[in-house]
PDB file of N, CA and C in Angstrom:
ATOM      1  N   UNK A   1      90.281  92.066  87.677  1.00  0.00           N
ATOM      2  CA  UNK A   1      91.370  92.069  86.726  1.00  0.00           C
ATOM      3  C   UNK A   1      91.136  91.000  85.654  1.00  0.00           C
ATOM      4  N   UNK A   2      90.400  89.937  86.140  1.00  0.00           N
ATOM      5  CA  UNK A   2      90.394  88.650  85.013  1.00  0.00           C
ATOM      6  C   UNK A   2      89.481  89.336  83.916  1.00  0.00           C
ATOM      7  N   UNK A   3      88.511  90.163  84.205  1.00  0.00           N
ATOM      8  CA  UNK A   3      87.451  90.391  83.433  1.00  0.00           C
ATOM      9  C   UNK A   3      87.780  91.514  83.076  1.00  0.00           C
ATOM     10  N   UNK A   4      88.802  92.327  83.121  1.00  0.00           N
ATOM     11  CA  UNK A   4      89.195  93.237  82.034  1.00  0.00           C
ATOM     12  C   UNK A   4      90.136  92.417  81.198  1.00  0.00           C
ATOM     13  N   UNK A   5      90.952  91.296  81.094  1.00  0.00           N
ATOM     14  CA  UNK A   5      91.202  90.680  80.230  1.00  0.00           C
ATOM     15  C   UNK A   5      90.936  90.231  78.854  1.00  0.00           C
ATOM     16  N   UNK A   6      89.200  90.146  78.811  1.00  0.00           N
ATOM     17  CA  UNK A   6      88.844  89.446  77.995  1.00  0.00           C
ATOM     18  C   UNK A   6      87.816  90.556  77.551  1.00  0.00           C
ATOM     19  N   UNK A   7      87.947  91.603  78.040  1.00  0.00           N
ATOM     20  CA  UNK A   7      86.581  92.877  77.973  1.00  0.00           C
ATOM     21  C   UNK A   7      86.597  93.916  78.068  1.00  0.00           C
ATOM     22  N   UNK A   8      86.312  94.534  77.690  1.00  0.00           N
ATOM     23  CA  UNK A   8      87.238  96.564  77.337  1.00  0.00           C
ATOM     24  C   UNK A   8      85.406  96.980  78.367  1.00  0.00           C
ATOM     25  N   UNK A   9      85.843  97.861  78.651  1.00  0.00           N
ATOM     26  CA  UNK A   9      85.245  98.729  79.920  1.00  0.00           C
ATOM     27  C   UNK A   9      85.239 100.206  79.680  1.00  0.00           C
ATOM     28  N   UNK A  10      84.172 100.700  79.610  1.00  0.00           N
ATOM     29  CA  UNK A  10      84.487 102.267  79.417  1.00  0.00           C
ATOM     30  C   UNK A  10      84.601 103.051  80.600  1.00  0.00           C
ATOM     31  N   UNK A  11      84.134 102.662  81.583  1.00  0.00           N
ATOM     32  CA  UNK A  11      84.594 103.213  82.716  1.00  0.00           C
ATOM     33  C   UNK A  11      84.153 102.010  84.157  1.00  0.00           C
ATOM     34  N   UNK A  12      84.799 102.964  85.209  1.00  0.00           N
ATOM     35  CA  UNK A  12      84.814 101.539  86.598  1.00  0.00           C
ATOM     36  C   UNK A  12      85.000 102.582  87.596  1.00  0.00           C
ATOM     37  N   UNK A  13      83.925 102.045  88.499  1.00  0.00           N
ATOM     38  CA  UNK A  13      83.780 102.709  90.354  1.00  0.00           C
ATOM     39  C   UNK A  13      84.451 101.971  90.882  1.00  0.00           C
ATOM     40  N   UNK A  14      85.716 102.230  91.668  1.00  0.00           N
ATOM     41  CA  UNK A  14      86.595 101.366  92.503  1.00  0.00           C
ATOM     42  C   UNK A  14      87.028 102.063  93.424  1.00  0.00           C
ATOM     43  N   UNK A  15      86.245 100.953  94.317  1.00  0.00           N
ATOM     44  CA  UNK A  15      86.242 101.377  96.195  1.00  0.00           C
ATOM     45  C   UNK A  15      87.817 101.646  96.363  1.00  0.00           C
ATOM     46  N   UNK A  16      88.417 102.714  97.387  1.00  0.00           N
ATOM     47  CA  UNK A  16      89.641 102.572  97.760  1.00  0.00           C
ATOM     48  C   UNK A  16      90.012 101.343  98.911  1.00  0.00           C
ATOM     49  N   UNK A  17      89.254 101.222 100.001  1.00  0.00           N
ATOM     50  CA  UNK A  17      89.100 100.336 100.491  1.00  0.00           C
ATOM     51  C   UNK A  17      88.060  98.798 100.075  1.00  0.00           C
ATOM     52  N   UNK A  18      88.981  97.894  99.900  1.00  0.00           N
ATOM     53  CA  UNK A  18      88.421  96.560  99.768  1.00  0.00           C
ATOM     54  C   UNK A  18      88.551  95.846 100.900  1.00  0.00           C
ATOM     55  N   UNK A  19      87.812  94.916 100.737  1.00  0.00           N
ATOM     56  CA  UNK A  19      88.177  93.511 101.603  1.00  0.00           C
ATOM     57  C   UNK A  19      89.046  92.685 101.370  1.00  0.00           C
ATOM     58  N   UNK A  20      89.331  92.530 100.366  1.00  0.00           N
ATOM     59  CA  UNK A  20      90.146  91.590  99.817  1.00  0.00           C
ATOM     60  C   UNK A  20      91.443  91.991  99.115  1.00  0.00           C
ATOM     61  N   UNK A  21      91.690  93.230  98.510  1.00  0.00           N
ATOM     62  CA  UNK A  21      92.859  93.953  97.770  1.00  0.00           C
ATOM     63  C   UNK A  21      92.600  95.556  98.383  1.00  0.00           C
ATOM     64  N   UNK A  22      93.847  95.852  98.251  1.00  0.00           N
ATOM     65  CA  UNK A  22      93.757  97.628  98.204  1.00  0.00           C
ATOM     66  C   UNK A  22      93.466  98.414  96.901  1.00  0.00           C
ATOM     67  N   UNK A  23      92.320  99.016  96.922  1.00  0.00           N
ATOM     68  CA  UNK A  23      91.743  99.612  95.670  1.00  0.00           C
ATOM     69  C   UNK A  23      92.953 100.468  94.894  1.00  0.00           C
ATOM     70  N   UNK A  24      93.637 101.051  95.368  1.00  0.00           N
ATOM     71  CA  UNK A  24      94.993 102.124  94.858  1.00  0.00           C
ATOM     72  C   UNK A  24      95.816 101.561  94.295  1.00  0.00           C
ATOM     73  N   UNK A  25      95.828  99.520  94.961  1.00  0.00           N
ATOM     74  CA  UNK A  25      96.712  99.190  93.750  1.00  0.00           C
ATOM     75  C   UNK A  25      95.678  98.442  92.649  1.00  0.00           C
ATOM     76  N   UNK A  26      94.962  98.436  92.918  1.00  0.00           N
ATOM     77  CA  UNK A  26      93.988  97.599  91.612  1.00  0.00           C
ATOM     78  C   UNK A  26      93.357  98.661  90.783  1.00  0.00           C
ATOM     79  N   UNK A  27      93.807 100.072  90.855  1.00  0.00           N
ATOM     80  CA  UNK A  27      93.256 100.987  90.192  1.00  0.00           C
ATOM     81  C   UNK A  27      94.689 101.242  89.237  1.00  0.00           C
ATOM     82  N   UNK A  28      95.707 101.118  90.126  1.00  0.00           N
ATOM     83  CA  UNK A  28      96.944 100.912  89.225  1.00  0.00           C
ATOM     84  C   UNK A  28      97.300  99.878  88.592  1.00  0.00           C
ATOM     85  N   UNK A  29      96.472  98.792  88.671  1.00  0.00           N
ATOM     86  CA  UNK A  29      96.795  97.541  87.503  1.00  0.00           C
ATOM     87  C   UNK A  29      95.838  97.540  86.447  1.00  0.00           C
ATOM     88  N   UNK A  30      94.909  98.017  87.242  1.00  0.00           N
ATOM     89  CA  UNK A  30      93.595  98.323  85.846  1.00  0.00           C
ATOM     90  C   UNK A  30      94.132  99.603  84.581  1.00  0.00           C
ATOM     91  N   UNK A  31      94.733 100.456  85.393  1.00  0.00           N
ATOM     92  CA  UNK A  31      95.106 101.296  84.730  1.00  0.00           C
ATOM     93  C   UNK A  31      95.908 101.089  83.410  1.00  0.00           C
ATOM     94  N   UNK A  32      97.156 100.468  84.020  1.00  0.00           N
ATOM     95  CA  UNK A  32      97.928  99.725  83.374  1.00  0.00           C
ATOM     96  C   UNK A  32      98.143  98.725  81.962  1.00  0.00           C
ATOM     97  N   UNK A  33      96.824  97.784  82.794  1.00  0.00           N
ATOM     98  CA  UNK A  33      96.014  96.786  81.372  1.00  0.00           C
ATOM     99  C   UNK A  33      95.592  97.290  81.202  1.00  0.00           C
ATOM    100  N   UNK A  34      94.931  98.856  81.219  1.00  0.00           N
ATOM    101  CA  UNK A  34      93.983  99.158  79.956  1.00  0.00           C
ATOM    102  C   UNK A  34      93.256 100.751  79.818  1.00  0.00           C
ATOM    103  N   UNK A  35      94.189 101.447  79.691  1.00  0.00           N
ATOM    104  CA  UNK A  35      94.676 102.675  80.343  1.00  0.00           C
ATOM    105  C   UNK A  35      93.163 103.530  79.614  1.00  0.00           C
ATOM    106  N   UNK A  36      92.277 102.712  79.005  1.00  0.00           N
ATOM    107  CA  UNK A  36      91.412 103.492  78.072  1.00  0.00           C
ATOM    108  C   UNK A  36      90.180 103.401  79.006  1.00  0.00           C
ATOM    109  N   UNK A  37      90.177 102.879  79.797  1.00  0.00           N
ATOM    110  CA  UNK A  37      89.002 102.800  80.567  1.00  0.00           C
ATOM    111  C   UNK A  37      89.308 103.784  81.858  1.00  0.00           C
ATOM    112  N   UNK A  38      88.254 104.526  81.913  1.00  0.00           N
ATOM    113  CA  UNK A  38      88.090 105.765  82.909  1.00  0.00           C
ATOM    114  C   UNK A  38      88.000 105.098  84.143  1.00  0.00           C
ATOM    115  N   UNK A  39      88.688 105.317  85.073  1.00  0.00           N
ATOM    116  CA  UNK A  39      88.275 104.913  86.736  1.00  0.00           C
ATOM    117  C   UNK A  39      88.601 106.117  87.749  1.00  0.00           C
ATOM    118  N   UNK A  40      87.446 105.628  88.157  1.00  0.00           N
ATOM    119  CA  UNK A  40      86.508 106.184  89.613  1.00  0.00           C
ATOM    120  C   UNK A  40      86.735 106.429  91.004  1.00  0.00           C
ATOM    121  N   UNK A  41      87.855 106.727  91.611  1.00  0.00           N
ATOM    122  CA  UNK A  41      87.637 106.218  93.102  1.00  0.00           C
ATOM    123  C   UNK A  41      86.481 106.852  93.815  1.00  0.00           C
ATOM    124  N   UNK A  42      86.441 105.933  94.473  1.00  0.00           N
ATOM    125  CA  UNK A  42      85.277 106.035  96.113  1.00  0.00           C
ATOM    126  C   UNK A  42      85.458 105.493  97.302  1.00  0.00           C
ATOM    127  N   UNK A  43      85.308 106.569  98.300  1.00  0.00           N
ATOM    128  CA  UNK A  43      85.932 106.477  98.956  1.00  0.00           C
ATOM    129  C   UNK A  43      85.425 106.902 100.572  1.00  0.00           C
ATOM    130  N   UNK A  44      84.705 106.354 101.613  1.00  0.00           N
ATOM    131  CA  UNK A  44      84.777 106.676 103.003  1.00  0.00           C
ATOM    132  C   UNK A  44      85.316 107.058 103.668  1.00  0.00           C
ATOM    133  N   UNK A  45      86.968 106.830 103.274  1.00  0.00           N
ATOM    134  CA  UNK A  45      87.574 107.443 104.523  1.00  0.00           C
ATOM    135  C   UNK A  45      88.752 108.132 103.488  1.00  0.00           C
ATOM    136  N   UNK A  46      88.414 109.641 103.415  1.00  0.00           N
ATOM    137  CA  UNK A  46      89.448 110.381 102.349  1.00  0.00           C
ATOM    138  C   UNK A  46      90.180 110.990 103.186  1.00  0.00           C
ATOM    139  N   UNK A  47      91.533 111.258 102.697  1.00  0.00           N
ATOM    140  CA  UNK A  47      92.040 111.543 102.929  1.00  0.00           C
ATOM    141  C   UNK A  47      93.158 112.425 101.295  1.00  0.00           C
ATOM    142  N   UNK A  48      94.274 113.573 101.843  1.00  0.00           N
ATOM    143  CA  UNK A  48      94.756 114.066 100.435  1.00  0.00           C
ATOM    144  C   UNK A  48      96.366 112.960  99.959  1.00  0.00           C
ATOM    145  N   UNK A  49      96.617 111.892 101.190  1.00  0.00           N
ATOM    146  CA  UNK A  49      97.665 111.342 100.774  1.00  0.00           C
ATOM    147  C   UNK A  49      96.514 110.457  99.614  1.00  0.00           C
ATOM    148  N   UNK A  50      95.473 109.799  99.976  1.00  0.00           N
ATOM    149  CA  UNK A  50      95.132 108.761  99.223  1.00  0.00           C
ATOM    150  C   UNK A  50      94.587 109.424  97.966  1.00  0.00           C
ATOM    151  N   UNK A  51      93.948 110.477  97.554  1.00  0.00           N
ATOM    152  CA  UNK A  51      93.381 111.556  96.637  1.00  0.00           C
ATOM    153  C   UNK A  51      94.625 111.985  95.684  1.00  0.00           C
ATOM    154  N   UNK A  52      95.782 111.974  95.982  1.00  0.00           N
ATOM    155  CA  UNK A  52      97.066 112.076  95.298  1.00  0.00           C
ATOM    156  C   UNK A  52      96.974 110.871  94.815  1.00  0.00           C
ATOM    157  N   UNK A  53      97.163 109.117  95.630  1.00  0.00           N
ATOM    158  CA  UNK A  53      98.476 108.581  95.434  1.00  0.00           C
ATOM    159  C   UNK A  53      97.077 108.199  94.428  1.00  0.00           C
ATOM    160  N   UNK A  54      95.902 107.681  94.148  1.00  0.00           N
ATOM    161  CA  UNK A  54      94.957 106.972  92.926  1.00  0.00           C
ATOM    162  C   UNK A  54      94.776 108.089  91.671  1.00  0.00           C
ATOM    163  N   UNK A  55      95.132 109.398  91.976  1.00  0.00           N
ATOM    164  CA  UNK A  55      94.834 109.912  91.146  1.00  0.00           C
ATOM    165  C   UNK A  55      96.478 110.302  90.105  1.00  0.00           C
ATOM    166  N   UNK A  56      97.905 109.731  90.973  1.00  0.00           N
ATOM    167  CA  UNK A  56      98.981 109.512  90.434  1.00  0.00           C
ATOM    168  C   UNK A  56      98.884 108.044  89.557  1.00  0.00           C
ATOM    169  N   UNK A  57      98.356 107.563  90.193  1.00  0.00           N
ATOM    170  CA  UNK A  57      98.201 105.802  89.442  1.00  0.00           C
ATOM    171  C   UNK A  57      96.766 105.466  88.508  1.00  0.00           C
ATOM    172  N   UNK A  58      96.336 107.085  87.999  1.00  0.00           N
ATOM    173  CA  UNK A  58      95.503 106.295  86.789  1.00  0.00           C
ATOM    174  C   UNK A  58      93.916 106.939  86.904  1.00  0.00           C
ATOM    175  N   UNK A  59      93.610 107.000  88.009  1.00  0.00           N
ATOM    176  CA  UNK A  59      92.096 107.325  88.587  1.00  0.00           C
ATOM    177  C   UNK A  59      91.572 108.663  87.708  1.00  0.00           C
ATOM    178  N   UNK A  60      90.557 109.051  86.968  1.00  0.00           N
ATOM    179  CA  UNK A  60      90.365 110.351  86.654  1.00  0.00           C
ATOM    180  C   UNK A  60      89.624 111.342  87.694  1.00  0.00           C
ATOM    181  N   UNK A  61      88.963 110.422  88.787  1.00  0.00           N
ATOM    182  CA  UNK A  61      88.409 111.112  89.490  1.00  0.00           C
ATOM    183  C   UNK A  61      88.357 110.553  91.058  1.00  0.00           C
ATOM    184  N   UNK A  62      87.921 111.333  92.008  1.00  0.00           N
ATOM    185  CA  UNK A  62      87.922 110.571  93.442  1.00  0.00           C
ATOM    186  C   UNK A  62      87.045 111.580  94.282  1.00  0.00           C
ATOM    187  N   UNK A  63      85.967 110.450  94.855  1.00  0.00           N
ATOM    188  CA  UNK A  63      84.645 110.744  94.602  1.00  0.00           C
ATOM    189  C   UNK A  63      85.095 110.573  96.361  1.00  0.00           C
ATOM    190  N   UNK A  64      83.909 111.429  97.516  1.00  0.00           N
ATOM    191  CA  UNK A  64      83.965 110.720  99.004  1.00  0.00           C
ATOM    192  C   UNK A  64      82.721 110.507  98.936  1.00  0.00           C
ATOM    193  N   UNK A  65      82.352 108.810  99.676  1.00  0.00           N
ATOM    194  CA  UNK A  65      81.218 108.674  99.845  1.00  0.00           C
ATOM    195  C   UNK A  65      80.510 108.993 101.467  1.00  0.00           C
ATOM    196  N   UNK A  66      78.997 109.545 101.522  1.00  0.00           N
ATOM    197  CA  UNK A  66      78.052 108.981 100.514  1.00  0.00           C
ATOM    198  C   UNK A  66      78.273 110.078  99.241  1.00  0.00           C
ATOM    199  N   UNK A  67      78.321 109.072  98.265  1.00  0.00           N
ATOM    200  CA  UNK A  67      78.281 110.488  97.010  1.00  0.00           C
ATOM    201  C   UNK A  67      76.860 110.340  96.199  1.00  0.00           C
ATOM    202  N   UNK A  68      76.665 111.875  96.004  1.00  0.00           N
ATOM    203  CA  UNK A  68      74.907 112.276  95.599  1.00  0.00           C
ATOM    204  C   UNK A  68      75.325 111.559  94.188  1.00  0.00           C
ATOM    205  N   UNK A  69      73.895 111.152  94.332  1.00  0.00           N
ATOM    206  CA  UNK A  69      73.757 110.455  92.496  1.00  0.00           C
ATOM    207  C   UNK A  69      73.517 111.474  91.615  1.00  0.00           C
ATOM    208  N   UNK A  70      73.382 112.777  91.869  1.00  0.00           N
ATOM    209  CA  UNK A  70      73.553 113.499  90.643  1.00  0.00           C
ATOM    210  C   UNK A  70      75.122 113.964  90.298  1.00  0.00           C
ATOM    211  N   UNK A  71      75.760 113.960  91.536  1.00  0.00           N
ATOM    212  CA  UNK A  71      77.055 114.552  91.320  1.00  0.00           C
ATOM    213  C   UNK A  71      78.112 113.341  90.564  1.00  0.00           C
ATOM    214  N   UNK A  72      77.449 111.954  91.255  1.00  0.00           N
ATOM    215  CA  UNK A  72      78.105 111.216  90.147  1.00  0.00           C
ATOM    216  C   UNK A  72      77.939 110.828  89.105  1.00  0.00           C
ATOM    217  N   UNK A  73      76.245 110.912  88.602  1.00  0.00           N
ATOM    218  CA  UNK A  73      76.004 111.179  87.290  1.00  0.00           C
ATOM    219  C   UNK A  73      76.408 112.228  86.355  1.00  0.00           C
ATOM    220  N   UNK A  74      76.964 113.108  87.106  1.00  0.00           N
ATOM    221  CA  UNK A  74      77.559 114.401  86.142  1.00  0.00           C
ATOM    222  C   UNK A  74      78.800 114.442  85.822  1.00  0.00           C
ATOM    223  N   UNK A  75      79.603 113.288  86.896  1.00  0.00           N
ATOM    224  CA  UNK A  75      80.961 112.823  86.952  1.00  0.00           C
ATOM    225  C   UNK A  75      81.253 111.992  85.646  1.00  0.00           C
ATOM    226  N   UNK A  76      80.799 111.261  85.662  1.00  0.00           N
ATOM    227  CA  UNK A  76      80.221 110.210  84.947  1.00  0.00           C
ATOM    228  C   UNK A  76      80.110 110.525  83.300  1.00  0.00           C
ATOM    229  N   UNK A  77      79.051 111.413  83.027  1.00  0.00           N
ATOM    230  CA  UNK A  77      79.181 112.444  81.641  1.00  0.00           C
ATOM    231  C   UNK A  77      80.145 113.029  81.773  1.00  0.00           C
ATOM    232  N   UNK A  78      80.885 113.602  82.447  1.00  0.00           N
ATOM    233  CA  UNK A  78      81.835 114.288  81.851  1.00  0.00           C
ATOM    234  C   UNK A  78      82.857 113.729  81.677  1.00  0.00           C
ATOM    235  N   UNK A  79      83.532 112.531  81.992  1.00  0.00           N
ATOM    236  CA  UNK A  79      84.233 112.046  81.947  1.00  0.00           C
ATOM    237  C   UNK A  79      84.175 111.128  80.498  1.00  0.00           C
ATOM    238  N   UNK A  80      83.291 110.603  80.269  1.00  0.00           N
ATOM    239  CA  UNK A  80      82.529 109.884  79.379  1.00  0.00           C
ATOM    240  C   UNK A  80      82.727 110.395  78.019  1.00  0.00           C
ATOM    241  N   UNK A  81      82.265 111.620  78.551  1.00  0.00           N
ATOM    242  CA  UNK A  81      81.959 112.855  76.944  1.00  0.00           C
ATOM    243  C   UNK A  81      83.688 112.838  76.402  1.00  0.00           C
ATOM    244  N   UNK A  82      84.418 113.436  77.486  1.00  0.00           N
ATOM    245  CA  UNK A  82      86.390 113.363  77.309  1.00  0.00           C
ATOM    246  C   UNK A  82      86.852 112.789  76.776  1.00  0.00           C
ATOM    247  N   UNK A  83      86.324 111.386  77.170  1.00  0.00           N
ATOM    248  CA  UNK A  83      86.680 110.349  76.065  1.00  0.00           C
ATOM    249  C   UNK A  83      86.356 110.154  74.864  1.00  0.00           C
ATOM    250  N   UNK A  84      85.220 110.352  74.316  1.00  0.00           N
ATOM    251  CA  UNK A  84      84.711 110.346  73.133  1.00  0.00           C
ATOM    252  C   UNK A  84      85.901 111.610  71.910  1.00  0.00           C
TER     253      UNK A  84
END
Protein backbone atom coordinates (compact mmCIF):
# COMPACT_ATOMS: atom_id res chain seq x y z
CA UNK A 1 0.00 0.00 0.00
CA UNK A 2 2.92 2.51 0.85
CA UNK A 3 4.25 2.00 -2.64
CA UNK A 4 1.18 2.59 -4.47
CA UNK A 5 1.22 5.91 -2.79
CA UNK A 6 3.92 7.42 -4.37
CA UNK A 7 3.62 5.15 -7.78
CA UNK A 8 0.87 4.35 -10.28
CA UNK A 9 1.03 0.57 -11.26
CA UNK A 10 -0.52 -0.80 -14.28
CA UNK A 11 -1.30 -3.89 -13.01
CA UNK A 12 -0.59 -6.31 -9.62
CA UNK A 13 -0.63 -10.30 -8.80
CA UNK A 14 -2.11 -10.48 -5.32
CA UNK A 15 -1.98 -13.67 -3.44
CA UNK A 16 -5.45 -14.23 -1.70
CA UNK A 17 -3.76 -15.74 1.06
CA UNK A 18 -0.89 -13.79 2.85
CA UNK A 19 1.10 -14.10 5.79
CA UNK A 20 0.78 -11.09 7.04
CA UNK A 21 -2.73 -9.40 5.65
CA UNK A 22 -5.71 -10.99 3.87
CA UNK A 23 -5.23 -10.47 0.14
CA UNK A 24 -9.31 -9.68 -0.40
CA UNK A 25 -8.83 -6.88 1.79
CA UNK A 26 -5.63 -5.44 0.32
CA UNK A 27 -7.07 -5.97 -3.10
CA UNK A 28 -9.90 -3.78 -1.78
CA UNK A 29 -7.66 -0.98 -0.56
CA UNK A 30 -5.55 -1.11 -3.58
CA UNK A 31 -8.52 -0.90 -5.45
CA UNK A 32 -9.74 1.93 -3.78
CA UNK A 33 -6.36 4.13 -3.87
CA UNK A 34 -6.15 3.55 -7.24
CA UNK A 35 -8.86 1.99 -9.04
CA UNK A 36 -6.69 2.33 -12.46
CA UNK A 37 -4.45 -0.32 -11.78
CA UNK A 38 -5.63 -3.85 -12.90
CA UNK A 39 -5.40 -6.59 -10.10
CA UNK A 40 -4.88 -10.16 -10.20
CA UNK A 41 -5.92 -12.65 -7.72
CA UNK A 42 -4.06 -15.93 -7.07
CA UNK A 43 -4.95 -18.23 -5.46
CA UNK A 44 -4.30 -22.09 -3.89
CA UNK A 45 -7.04 -22.65 -2.18
CA UNK A 46 -10.24 -21.41 -4.44
CA UNK A 47 -13.02 -21.44 -3.63
CA UNK A 48 -16.62 -19.45 -5.38
CA UNK A 49 -17.27 -17.51 -1.94
CA UNK A 50 -13.63 -16.06 -2.32
CA UNK A 51 -13.86 -15.74 -6.50
CA UNK A 52 -17.04 -13.50 -5.79
CA UNK A 53 -16.03 -11.62 -2.68
CA UNK A 54 -12.17 -10.15 -4.74
CA UNK A 55 -13.80 -9.97 -7.76
CA UNK A 56 -16.81 -7.69 -5.85
CA UNK A 57 -13.89 -5.58 -4.31
CA UNK A 58 -11.96 -4.58 -7.45
CA UNK A 59 -9.96 -7.75 -8.80
CA UNK A 60 -10.37 -8.07 -12.75
CA UNK A 61 -9.39 -11.46 -12.63
CA UNK A 62 -8.82 -14.68 -10.30
CA UNK A 63 -6.38 -16.91 -11.37
CA UNK A 64 -5.99 -20.80 -9.23
CA UNK A 65 -2.59 -21.63 -8.74
CA UNK A 66 -0.30 -23.47 -10.12
CA UNK A 67 -1.27 -21.13 -12.97
CA UNK A 68 0.35 -21.95 -16.61
CA UNK A 69 2.49 -19.03 -17.70
CA UNK A 70 0.86 -18.86 -20.87
CA UNK A 71 -2.58 -18.59 -19.48
CA UNK A 72 -1.33 -15.82 -17.39
CA UNK A 73 0.46 -14.21 -19.99
CA UNK A 74 -2.69 -14.05 -22.02
CA UNK A 75 -4.45 -12.81 -18.85
CA UNK A 76 -2.20 -10.31 -18.59
CA UNK A 77 -2.62 -8.90 -22.44
CA UNK A 78 -5.85 -8.89 -22.25
CA UNK A 79 -6.38 -7.14 -19.52
CA UNK A 80 -3.62 -4.72 -20.35
CA UNK A 81 -4.89 -4.17 -23.98
CA UNK A 82 -8.72 -3.06 -21.94
CA UNK A 83 -7.06 -0.65 -20.48
CA UNK A 84 -5.40 1.06 -23.08
Amino acid sequence: MEKLQNQRYDLALVDVKLPDTNGTDLIAKMHAGNSDTILIAVTGFPSLDDANRVIDRGAAAYLVKPVKSEELVRIIAEKLNKQE
